[in-house]
Protein backbone atom coordinates (compact mmCIF):
# COMPACT_ATOMS: atom_id res chain seq x y z
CA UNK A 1 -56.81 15.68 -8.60
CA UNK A 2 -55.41 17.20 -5.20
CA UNK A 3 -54.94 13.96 -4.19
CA UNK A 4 -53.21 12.50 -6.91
CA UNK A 5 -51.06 15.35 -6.44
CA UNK A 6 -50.83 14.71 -2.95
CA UNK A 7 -49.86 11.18 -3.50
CA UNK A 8 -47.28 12.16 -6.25
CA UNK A 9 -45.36 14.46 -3.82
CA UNK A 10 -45.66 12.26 -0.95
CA UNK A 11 -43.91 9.32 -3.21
CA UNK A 12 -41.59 11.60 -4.12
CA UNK A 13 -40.76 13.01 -0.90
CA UNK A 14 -39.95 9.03 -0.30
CA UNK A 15 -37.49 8.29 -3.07
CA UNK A 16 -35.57 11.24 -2.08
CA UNK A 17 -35.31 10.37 1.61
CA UNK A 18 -34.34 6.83 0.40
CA UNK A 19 -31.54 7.96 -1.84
CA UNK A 20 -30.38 10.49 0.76
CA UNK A 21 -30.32 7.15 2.97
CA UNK A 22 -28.64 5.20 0.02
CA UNK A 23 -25.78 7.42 -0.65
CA UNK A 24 -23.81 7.03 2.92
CA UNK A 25 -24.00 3.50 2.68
CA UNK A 26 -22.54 3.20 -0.62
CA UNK A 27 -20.12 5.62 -0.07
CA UNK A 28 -19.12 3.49 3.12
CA UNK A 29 -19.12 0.22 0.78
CA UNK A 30 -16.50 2.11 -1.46
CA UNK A 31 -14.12 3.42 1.67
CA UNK A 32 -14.68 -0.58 2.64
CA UNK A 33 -13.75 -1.56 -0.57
CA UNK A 34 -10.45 0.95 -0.82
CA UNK A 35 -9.49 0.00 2.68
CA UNK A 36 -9.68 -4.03 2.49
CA UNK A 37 -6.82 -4.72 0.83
CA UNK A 38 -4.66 -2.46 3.45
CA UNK A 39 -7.04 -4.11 6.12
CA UNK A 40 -5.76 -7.58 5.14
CA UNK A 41 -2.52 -6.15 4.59
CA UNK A 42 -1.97 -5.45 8.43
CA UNK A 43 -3.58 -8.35 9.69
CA UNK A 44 -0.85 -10.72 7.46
CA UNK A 45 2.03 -8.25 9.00
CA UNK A 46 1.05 -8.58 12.39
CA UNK A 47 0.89 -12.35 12.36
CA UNK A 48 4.17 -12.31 10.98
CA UNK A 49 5.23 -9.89 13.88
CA UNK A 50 3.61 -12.36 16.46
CA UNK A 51 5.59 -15.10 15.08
CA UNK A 52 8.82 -13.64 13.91
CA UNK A 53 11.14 -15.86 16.19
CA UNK A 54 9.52 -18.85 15.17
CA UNK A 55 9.50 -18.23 11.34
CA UNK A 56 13.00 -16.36 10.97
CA UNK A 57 13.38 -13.43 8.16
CA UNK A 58 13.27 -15.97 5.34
CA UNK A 59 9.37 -17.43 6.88
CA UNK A 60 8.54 -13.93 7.40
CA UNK A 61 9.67 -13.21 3.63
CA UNK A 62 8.16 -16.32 2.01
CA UNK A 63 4.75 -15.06 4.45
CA UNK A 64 4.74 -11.64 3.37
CA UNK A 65 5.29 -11.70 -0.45
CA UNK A 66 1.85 -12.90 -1.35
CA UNK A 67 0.25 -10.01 1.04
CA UNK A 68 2.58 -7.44 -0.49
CA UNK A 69 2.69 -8.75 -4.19
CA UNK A 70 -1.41 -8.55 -3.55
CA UNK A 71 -2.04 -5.42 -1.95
CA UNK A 72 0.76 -3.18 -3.75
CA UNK A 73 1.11 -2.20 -7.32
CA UNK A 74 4.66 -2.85 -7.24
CA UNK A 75 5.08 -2.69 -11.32
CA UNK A 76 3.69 0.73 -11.02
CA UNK A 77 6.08 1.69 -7.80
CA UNK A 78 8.91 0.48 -9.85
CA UNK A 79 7.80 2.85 -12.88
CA UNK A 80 7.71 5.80 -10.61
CA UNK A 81 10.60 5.33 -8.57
CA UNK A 82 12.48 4.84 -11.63
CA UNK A 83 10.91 7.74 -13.34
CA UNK A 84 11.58 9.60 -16.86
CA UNK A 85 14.03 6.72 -17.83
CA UNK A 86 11.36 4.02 -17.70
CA UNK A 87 9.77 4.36 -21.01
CA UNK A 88 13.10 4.21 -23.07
CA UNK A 89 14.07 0.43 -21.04
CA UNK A 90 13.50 -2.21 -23.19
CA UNK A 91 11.06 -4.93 -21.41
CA UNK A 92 12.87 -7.44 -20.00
CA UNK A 93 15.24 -4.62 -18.01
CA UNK A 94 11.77 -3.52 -16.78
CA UNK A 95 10.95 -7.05 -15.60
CA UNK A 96 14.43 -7.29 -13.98
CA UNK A 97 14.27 -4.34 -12.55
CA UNK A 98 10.36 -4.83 -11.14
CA UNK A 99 11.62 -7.80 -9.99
CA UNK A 100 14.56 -6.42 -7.53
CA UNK A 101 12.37 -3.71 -6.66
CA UNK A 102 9.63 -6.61 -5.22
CA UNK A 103 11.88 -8.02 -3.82
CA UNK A 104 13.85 -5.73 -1.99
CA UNK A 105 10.31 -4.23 -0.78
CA UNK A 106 9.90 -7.62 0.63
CA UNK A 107 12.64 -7.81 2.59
CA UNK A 108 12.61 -4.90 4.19
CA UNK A 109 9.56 -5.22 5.88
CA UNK A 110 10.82 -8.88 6.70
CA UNK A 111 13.90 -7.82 8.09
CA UNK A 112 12.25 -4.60 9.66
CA UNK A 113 9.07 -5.86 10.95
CA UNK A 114 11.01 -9.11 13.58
CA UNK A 115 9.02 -9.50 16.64
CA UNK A 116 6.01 -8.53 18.81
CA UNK A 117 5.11 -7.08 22.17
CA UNK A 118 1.86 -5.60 22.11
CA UNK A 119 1.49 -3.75 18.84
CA UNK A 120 -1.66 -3.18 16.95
CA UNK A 121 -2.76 -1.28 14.09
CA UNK A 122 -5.76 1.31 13.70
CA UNK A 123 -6.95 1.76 10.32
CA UNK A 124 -9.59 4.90 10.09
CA UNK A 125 -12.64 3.90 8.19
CA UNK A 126 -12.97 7.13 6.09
CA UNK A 127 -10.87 7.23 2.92
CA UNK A 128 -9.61 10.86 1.56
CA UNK A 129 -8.96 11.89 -2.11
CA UNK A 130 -5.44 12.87 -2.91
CA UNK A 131 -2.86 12.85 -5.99
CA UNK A 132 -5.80 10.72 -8.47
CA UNK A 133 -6.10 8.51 -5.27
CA UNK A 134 -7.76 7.68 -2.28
CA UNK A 135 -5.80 7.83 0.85
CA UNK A 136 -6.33 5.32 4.13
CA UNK A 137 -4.57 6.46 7.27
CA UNK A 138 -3.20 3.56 9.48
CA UNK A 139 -1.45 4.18 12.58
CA UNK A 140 0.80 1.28 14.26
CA UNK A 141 0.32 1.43 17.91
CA UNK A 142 3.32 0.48 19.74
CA UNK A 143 3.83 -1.48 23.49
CA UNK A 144 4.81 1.82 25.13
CA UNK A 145 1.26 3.90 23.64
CA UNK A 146 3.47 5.74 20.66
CA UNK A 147 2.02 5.86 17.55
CA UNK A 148 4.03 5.26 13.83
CA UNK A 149 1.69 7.04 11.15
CA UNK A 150 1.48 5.21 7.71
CA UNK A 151 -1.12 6.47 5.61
CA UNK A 152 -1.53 4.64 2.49
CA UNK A 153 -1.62 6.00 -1.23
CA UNK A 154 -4.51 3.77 -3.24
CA UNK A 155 -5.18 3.36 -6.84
CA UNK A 156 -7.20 1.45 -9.28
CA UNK A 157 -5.16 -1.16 -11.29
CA UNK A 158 -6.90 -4.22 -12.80
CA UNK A 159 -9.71 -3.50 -11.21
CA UNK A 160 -8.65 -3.78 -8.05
CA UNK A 161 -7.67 -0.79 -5.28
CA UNK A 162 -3.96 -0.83 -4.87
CA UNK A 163 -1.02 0.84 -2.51
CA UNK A 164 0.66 3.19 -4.80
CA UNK A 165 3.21 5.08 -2.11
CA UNK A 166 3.11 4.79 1.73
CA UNK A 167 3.73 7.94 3.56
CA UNK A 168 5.52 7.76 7.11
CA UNK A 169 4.24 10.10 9.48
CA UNK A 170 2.02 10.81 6.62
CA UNK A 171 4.46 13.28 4.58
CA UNK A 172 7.47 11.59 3.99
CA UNK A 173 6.53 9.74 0.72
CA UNK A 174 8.22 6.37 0.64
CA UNK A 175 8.26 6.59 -3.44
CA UNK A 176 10.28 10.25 -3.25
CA UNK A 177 13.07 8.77 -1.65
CA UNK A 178 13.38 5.92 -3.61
CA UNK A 179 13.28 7.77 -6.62
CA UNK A 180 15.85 10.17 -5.20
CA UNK A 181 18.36 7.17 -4.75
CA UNK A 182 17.63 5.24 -7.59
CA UNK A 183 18.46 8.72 -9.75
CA UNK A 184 21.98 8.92 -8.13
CA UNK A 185 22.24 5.01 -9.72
CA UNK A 186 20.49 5.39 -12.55
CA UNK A 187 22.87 8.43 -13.86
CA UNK A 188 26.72 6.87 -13.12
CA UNK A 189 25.88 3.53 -13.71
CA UNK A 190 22.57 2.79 -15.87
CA UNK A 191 19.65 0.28 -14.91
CA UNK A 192 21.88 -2.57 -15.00
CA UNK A 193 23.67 -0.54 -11.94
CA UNK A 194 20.53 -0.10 -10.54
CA UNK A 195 19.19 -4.01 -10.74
CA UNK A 196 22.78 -5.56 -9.13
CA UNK A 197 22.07 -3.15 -6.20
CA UNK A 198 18.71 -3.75 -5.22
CA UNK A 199 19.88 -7.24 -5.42
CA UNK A 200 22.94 -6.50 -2.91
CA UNK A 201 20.95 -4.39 -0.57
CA UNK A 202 18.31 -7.61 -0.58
CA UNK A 203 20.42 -10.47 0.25
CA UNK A 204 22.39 -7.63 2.87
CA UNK A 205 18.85 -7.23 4.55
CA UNK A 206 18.10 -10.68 4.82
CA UNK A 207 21.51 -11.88 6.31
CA UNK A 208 21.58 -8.92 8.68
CA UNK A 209 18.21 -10.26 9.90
CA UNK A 210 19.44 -13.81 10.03
């Protein structure tokens, strides 16, 4: 009987260790899982950076829209930055207006991201809860040792783990100021207003990096 009990204790003992040893590694196979899509994110940017020259801002475009159209929720990005209005525009003004919004997304990192000389990108490989999300913090190392911080705003859609906002030096919230200057657009000139200038500003950004 002792030993039974003995035995019973000791097995238990063993489950508990090896669920105490189970729970880091799946909680590092979730922060894996959150930061892969960023991960693949800034390896597709830097090669684009590397060859810039060579492709021109259209290569670097055509390059960088599968990446982006992968890795960011850019229907909901559009939703938010358009805010309170978005429910009362009919669908296809939605589409139109997702549309210009992916593609002037594109372009700026295109037109803003158009050469290379030594930078890098650090990606920490813990994950941290924030606003129904999961945040990962990047920093782009440049050639001279300064540091650009981008932390990353991630959130399930379709099953997948997708960027939500980006957040430069890790407060500025790129989402807030879009928002803020799509209001000013929204309110003298409607959606339609809105759709003609993400357009403009677009084609602007990719002849200014031509």
């Amino acid at each position: 009987m002792n030993f039974d009990f003995r035995r019973r204790r000791t097995l238990c003992a063993a489950i508990a260790l090896a669920g105490a040893i189970a729970m880091p590694a799946r909680a590092d196979e979730s922060a894996n899982a959150i930061i892969a899509p960023v991960r693949a994110y800034c390896d597709a940017l830097l090669d684009v950076m590397k060859r810039a020259n060579q492709l021109g801002v259209k290569g670097r475009y055509d390059k960088l829209a599968p990446v982006i159209s992968a890795t960011f929720d850019l229907a909901a990005m559009t939703r938010i930055s358009v805010g309170t209005q978005w429910t009362s525009l009919p669908p296809a003004t939605q589409a139109a207006l997702i549309d210009a919004f992916s593609r002037i997304t594109i372009a700026t990192y295109a037109s803003r991201f158009d050469g290379y000389s030594g930078e890098r990108f650090e990606i920490d490989p813990t994950v941290e809860a924030r606003n129904a999300g999961q945040i990962v913090n990047t920093r782009l190392i440049k050639s001279d040792g300064g540091a650009v911080v981008l932390n990353y705003l991630m959130r399930m859609s379709g099953g997948k783990w997708k960027v939500v906002d980006i957040y430069l030096t890790g407060t500025i919230s790129e989402l807030a100021t879009r928002r803020s200057e799509f209001s000013s657009i929204l309110d003298t000139g409607g959606p339609q207003a809105l759709i003609e200038s993400l357009h403009q500003q677009t084609d602007k950004l990719l002849r200014s990096a031509a």
